[in-house]
C-alpha atoms as a PDB file:
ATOM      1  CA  UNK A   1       0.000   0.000   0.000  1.00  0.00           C
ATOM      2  CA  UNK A   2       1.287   3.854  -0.977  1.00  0.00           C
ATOM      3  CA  UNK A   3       0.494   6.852   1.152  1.00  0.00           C
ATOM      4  CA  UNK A   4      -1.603   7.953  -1.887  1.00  0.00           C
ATOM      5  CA  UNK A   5      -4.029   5.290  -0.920  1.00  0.00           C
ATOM      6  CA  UNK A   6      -4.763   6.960   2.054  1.00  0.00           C
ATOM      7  CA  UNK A   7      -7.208   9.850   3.001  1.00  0.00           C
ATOM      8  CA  UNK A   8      -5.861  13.121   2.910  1.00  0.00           C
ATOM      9  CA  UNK A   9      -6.309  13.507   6.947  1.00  0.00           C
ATOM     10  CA  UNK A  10      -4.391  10.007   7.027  1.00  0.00           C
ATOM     11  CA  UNK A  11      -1.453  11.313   5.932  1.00  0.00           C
ATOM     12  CA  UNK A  12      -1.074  14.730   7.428  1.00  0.00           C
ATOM     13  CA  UNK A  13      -0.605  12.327  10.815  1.00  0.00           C
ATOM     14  CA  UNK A  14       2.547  11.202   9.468  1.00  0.00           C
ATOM     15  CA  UNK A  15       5.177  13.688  10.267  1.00  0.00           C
ATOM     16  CA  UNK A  16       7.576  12.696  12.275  1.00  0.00           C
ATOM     17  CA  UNK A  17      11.215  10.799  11.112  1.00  0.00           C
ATOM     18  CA  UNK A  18      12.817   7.522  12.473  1.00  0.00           C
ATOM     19  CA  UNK A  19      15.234   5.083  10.710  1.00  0.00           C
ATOM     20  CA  UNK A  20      14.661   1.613  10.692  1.00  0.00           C
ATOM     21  CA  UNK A  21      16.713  -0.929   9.070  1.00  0.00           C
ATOM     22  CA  UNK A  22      16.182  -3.778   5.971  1.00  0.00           C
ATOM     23  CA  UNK A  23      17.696  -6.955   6.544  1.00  0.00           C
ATOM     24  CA  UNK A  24      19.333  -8.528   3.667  1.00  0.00           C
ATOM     25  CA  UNK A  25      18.662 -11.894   5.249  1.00  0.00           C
ATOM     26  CA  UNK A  26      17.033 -13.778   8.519  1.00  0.00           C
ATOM     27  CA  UNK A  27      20.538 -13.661  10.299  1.00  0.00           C
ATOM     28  CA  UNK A  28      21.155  -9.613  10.024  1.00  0.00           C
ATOM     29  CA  UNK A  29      17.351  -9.594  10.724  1.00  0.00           C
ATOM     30  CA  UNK A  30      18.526 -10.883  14.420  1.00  0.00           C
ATOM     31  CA  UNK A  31      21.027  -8.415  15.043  1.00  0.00           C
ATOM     32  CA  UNK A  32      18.962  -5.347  13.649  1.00  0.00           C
ATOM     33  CA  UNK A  33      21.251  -4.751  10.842  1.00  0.00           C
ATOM     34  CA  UNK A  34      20.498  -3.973   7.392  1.00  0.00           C
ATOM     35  CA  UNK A  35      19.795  -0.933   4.690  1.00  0.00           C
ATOM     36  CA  UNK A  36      18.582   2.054   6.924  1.00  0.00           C
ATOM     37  CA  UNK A  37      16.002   3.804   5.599  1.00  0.00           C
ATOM     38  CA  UNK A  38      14.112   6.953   6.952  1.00  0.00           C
ATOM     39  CA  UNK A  39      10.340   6.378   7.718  1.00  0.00           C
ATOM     40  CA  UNK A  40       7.601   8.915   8.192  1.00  0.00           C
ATOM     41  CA  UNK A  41       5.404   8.201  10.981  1.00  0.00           C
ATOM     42  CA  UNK A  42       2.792   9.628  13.638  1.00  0.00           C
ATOM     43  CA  UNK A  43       3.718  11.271  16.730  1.00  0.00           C
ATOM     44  CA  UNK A  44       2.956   8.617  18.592  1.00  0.00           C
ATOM     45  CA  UNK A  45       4.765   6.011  17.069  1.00  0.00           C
ATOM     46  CA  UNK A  46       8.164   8.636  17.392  1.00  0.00           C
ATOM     47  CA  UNK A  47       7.522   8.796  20.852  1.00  0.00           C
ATOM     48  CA  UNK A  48       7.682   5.046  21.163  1.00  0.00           C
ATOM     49  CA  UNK A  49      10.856   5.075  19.130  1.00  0.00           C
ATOM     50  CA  UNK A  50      12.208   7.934  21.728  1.00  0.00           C
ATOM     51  CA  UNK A  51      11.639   5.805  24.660  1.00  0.00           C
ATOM     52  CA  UNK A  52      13.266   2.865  23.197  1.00  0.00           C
ATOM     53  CA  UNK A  53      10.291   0.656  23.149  1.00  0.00           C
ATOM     54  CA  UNK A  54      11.148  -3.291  22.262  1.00  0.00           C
ATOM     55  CA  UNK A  55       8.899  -5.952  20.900  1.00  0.00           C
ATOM     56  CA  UNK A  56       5.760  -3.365  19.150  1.00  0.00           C
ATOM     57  CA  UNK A  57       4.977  -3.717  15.605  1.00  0.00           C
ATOM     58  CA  UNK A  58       3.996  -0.240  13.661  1.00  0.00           C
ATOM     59  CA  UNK A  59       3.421   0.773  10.173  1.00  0.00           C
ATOM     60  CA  UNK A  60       5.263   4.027   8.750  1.00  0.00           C
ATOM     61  CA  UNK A  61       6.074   5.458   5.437  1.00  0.00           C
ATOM     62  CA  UNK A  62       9.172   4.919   3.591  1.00  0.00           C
ATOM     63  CA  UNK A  63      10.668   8.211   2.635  1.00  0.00           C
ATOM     64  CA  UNK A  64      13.246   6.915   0.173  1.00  0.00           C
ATOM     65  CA  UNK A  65      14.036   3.859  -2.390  1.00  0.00           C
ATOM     66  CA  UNK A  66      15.662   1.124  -0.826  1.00  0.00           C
ATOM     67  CA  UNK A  67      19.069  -0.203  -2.444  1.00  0.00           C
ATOM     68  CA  UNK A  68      18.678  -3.426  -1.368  1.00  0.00           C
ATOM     69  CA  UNK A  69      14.873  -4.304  -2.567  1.00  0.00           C
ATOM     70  CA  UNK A  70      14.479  -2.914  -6.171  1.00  0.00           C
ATOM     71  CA  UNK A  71      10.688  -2.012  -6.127  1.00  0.00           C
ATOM     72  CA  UNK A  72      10.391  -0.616  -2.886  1.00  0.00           C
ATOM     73  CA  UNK A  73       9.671   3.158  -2.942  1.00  0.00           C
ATOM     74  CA  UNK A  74       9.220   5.817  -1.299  1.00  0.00           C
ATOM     75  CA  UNK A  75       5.440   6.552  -0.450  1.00  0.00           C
ATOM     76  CA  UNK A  76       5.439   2.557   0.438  1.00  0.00           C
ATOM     77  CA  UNK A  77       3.826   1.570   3.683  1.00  0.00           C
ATOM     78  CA  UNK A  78       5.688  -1.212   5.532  1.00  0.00           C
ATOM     79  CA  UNK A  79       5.744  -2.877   8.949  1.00  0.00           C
ATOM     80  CA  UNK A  80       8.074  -2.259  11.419  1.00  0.00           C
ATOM     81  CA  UNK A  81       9.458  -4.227  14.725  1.00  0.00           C
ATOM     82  CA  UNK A  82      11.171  -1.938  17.372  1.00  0.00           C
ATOM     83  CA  UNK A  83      14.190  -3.200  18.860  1.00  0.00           C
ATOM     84  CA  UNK A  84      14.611  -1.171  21.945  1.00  0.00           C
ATOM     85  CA  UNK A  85      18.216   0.383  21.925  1.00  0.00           C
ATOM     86  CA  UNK A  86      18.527  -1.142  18.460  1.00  0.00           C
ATOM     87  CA  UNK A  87      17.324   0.652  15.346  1.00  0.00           C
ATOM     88  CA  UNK A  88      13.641  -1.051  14.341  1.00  0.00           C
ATOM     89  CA  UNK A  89      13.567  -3.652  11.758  1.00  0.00           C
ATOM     90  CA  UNK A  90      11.274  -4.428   9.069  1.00  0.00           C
ATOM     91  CA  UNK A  91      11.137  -8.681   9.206  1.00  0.00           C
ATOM     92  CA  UNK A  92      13.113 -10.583   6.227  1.00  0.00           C
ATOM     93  CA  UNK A  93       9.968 -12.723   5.445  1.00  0.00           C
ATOM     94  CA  UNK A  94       7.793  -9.423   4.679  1.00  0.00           C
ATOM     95  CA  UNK A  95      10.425  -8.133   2.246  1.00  0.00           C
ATOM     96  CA  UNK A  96      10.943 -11.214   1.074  1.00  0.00           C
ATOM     97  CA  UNK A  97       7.243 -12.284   0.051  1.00  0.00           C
ATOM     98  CA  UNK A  98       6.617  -8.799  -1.198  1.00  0.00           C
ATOM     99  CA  UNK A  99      10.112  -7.502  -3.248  1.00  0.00           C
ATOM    100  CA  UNK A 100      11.708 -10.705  -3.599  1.00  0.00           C
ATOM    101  CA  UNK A 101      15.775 -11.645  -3.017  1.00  0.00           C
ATOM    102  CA  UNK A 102      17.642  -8.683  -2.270  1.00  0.00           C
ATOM    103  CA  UNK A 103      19.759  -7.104  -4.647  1.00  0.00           C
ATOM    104  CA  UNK A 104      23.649  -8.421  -4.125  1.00  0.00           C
ATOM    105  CA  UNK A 105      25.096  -5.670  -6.035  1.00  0.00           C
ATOM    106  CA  UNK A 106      24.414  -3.963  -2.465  1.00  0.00           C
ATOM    107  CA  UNK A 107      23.714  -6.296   0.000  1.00  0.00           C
ATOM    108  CA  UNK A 108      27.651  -7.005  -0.523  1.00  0.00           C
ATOM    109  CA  UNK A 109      26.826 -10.850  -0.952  1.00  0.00           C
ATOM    110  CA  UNK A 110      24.819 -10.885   3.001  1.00  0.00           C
ATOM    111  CA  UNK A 111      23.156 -13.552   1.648  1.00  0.00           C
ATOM    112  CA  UNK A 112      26.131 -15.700   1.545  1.00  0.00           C
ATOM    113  CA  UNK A 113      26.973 -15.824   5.198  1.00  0.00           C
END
């Protein structure tokens, strides 16, 4: 789903920045690693981030193309984990299903370890 898709009062909520991370593969997905990306999302959700909040699940709005996944753009809405301390993670399987293998050209073969 895009931002577009939404109602025009749906996405004046998102305007607040966080990073969050795209694993190449499962094992980076462990240690929070991965292409970091900035995300739009709601005040609350920045708050969370703030207060290093572990274990939540959140949707924001990718503000950039992603290197690693060909086909994911900005405007995209994607699910996030947050990781406490760590930076939040979107989960391998969710790229996976929905952008395919990540591209190695940048990934810098991650998917061979």
């Amino acid at each position: 789903m895009n931002i577009e898709e939404l109602a025009p009062q749906e996405q004046a909520k998102y305007t607040e920045y966080i990073k969050v991370n795209l694993p190449p593969n499962e094992e980076w997905e462990k240690q929070s690693g991965g292409e970091g990306c900035f995300v739009l999302v709601t005040p609350e959700v920045k708050k969370a981030y703030d207060e290093d909040e572990s274990g939540t699940n959140y949707t924001g709005v990718l503000d950039n193309d992603s290197l690693y996944f060909p086909g994911l753009m900005h405007g995209t809405i994607i699910p996030f984990e947050m990781r406490g301390e760590k930076r939040p993670i979107v989960k391998f399987n969710w790229l996976l299903e929905h952008y395919g293998e990540p591209n190695p050209a940048w990934t810098g073969g991650a998917d061979d370890e």
